[in-house]
Protein backbone atom coordinates (compact mmCIF):
# COMPACT_ATOMS: atom_id res chain seq x y z
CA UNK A 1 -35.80 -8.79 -12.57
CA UNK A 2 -35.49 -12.16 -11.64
CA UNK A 3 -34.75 -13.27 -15.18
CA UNK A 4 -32.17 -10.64 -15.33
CA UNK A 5 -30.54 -11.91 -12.68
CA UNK A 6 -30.65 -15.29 -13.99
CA UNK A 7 -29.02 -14.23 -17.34
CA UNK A 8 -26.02 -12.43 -15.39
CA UNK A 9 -25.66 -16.07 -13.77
CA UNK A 10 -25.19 -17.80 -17.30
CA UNK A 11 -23.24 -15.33 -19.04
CA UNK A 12 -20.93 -15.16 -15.41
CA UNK A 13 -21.09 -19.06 -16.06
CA UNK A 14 -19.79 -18.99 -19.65
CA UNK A 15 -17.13 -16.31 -19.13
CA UNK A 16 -15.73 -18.71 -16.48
CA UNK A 17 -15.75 -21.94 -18.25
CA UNK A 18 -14.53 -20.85 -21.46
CA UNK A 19 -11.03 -22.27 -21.87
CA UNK A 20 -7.87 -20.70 -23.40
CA UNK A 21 -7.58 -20.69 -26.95
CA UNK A 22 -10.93 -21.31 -28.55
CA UNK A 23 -11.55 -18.42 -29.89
CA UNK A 24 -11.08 -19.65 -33.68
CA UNK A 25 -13.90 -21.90 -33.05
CA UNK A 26 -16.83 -19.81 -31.39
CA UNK A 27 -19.77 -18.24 -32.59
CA UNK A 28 -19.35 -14.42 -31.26
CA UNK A 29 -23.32 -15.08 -31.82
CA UNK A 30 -23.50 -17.31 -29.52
CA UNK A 31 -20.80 -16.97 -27.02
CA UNK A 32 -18.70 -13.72 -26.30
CA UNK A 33 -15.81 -13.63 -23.53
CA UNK A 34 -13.26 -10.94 -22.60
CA UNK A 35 -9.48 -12.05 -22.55
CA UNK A 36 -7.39 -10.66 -19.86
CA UNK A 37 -4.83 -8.68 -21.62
CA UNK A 38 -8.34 -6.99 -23.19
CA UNK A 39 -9.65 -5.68 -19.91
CA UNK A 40 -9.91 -2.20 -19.77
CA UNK A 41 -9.08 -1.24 -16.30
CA UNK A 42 -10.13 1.70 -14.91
CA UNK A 43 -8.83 3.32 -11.41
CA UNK A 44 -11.44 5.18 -8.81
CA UNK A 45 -11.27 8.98 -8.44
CA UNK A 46 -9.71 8.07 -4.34
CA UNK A 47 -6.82 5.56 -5.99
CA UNK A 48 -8.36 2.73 -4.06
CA UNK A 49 -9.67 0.29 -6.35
CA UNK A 50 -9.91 -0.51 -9.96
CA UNK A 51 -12.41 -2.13 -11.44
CA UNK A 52 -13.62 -3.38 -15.46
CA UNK A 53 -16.67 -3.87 -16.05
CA UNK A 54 -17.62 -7.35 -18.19
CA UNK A 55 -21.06 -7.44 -18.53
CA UNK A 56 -23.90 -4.91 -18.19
CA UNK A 57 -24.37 -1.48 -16.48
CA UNK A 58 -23.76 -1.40 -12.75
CA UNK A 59 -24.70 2.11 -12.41
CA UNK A 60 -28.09 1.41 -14.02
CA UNK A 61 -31.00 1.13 -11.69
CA UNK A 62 -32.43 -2.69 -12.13
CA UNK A 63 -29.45 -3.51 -14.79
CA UNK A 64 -27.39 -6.90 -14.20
CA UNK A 65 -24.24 -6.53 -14.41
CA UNK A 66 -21.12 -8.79 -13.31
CA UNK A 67 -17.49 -6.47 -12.68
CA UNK A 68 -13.69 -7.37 -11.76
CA UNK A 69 -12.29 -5.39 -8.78
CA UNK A 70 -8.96 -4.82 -7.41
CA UNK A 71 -8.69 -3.50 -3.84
CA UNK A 72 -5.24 -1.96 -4.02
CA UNK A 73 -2.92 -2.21 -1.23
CA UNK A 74 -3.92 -0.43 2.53
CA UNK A 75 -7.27 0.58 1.59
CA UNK A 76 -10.63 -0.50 2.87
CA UNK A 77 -14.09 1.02 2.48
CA UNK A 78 -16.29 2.77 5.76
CA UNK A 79 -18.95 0.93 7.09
CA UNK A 80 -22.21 1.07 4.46
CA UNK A 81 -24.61 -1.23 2.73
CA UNK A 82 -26.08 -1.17 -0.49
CA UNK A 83 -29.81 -1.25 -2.47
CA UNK A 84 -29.51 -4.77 -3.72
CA UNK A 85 -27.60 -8.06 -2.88
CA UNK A 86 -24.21 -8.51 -4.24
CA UNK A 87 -22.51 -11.72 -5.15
CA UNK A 88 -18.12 -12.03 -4.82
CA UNK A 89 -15.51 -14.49 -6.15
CA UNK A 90 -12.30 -13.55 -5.00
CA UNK A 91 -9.89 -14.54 -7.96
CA UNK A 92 -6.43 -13.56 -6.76
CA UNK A 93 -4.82 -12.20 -3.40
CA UNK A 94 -6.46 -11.75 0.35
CA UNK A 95 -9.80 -9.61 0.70
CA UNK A 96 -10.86 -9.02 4.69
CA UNK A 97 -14.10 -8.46 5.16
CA UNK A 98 -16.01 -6.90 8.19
CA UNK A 99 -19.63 -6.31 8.77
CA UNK A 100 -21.85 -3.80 10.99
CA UNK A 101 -21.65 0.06 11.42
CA UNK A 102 -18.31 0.31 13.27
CA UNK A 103 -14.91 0.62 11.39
CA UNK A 104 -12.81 -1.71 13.07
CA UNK A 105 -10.43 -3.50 10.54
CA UNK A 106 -8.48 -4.83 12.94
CA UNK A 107 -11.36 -7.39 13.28
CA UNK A 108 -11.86 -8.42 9.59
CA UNK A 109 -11.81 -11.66 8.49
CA UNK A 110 -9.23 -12.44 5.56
CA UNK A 111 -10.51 -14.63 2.52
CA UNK A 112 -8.57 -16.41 -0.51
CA UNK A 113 -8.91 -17.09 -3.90
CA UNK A 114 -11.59 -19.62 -4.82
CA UNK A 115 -13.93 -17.86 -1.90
CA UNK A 116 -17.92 -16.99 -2.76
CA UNK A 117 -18.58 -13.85 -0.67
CA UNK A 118 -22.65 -12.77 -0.36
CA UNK A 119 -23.61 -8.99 1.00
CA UNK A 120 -27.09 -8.85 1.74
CA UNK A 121 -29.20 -6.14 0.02
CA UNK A 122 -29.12 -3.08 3.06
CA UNK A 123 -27.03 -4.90 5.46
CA UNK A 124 -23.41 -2.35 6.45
CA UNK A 125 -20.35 -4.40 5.49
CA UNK A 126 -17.10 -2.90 4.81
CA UNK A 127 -13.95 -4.88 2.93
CA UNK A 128 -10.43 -3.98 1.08
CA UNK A 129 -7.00 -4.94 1.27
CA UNK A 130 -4.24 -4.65 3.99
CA UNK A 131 -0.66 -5.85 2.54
CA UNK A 132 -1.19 -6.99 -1.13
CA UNK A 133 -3.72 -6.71 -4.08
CA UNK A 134 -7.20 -8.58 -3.78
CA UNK A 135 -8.82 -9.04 -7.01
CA UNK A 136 -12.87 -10.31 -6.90
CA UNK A 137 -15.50 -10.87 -9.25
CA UNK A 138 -18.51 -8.90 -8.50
CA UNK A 139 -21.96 -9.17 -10.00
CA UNK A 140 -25.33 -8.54 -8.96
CA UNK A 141 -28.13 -5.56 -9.57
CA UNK A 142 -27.40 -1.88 -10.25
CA UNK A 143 -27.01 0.61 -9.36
CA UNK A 144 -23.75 -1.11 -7.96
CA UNK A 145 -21.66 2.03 -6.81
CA UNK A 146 -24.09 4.00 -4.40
CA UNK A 147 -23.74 2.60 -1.24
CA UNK A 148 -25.58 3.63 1.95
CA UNK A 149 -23.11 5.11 4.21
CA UNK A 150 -23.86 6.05 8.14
């Protein structure tokens, strides 16, 4: 498992280092990435989020797997944890985070872009967005979309 996690952290590496336009010179052998405009976005059953997924299978038990997220606009999740640790870049906008079993969003703390964000395996967090998108990177080990609610 360890090793799995290890090759999440390269390939996250890679996808973030590659620069624009140098496609006509890699090896899809040896390095793949995922250009923006080829993201396949997909929205949540509740309208809350959207996510893509770039690497892996986060609903696979013991699978790495690295995602992009967008909290949309006014929503946050309830108070829950989840199975395994989890491991945030936010890339664009403000995500406010709050932590133990009581809802109170009035007490989150807002992060920027640029921000690493760590949610420790079974510890009850909740996050979102209040006035404008917050986009993060996400990666870590599956299953990624069960959490532990109380």
């Amino acid at each position: 498992m360890i090793r799995r996690v290890a090759m999440a952290f390269v390939i996250l590496a890679v996808v973030l280092s590659v620069p624009a336009g140098v496609s006509a010179q890699l090896d899809p052998k040896a390095v793949l990435f995922t250009k923006p405009e080829d993201m396949k976005w997909v929205k949540n059953a509740a309208g809350t989020q959207e996510t893509v997924t770039l690497f892996g299978d986060p609903n696979k038990e013991g699978e790495p797997y690295v995602i992009r997220l967008r909290w949309l606009p006014g929503n946050m999740s309830m108070p829950h944890s989840h199975p395994h640790d989890r491991f945030f870049v936010v890339i664009s906008g403000t995500w406010w985070l709050g932590s133990g079993d009581k809802f109170e969003p009035e007490k989150t703390v807002g992060v920027k872009p640029g921000t690493y964000v760590f949610h420790k395996a079974g510890e009850m967090h909740y996050d979102g967005a209040k006035n404008e998108v917050a986009e993060i990177m996400v990666w870590g080990i599956g299953p990624a979309n069960f959490p532990n609610r109380r």
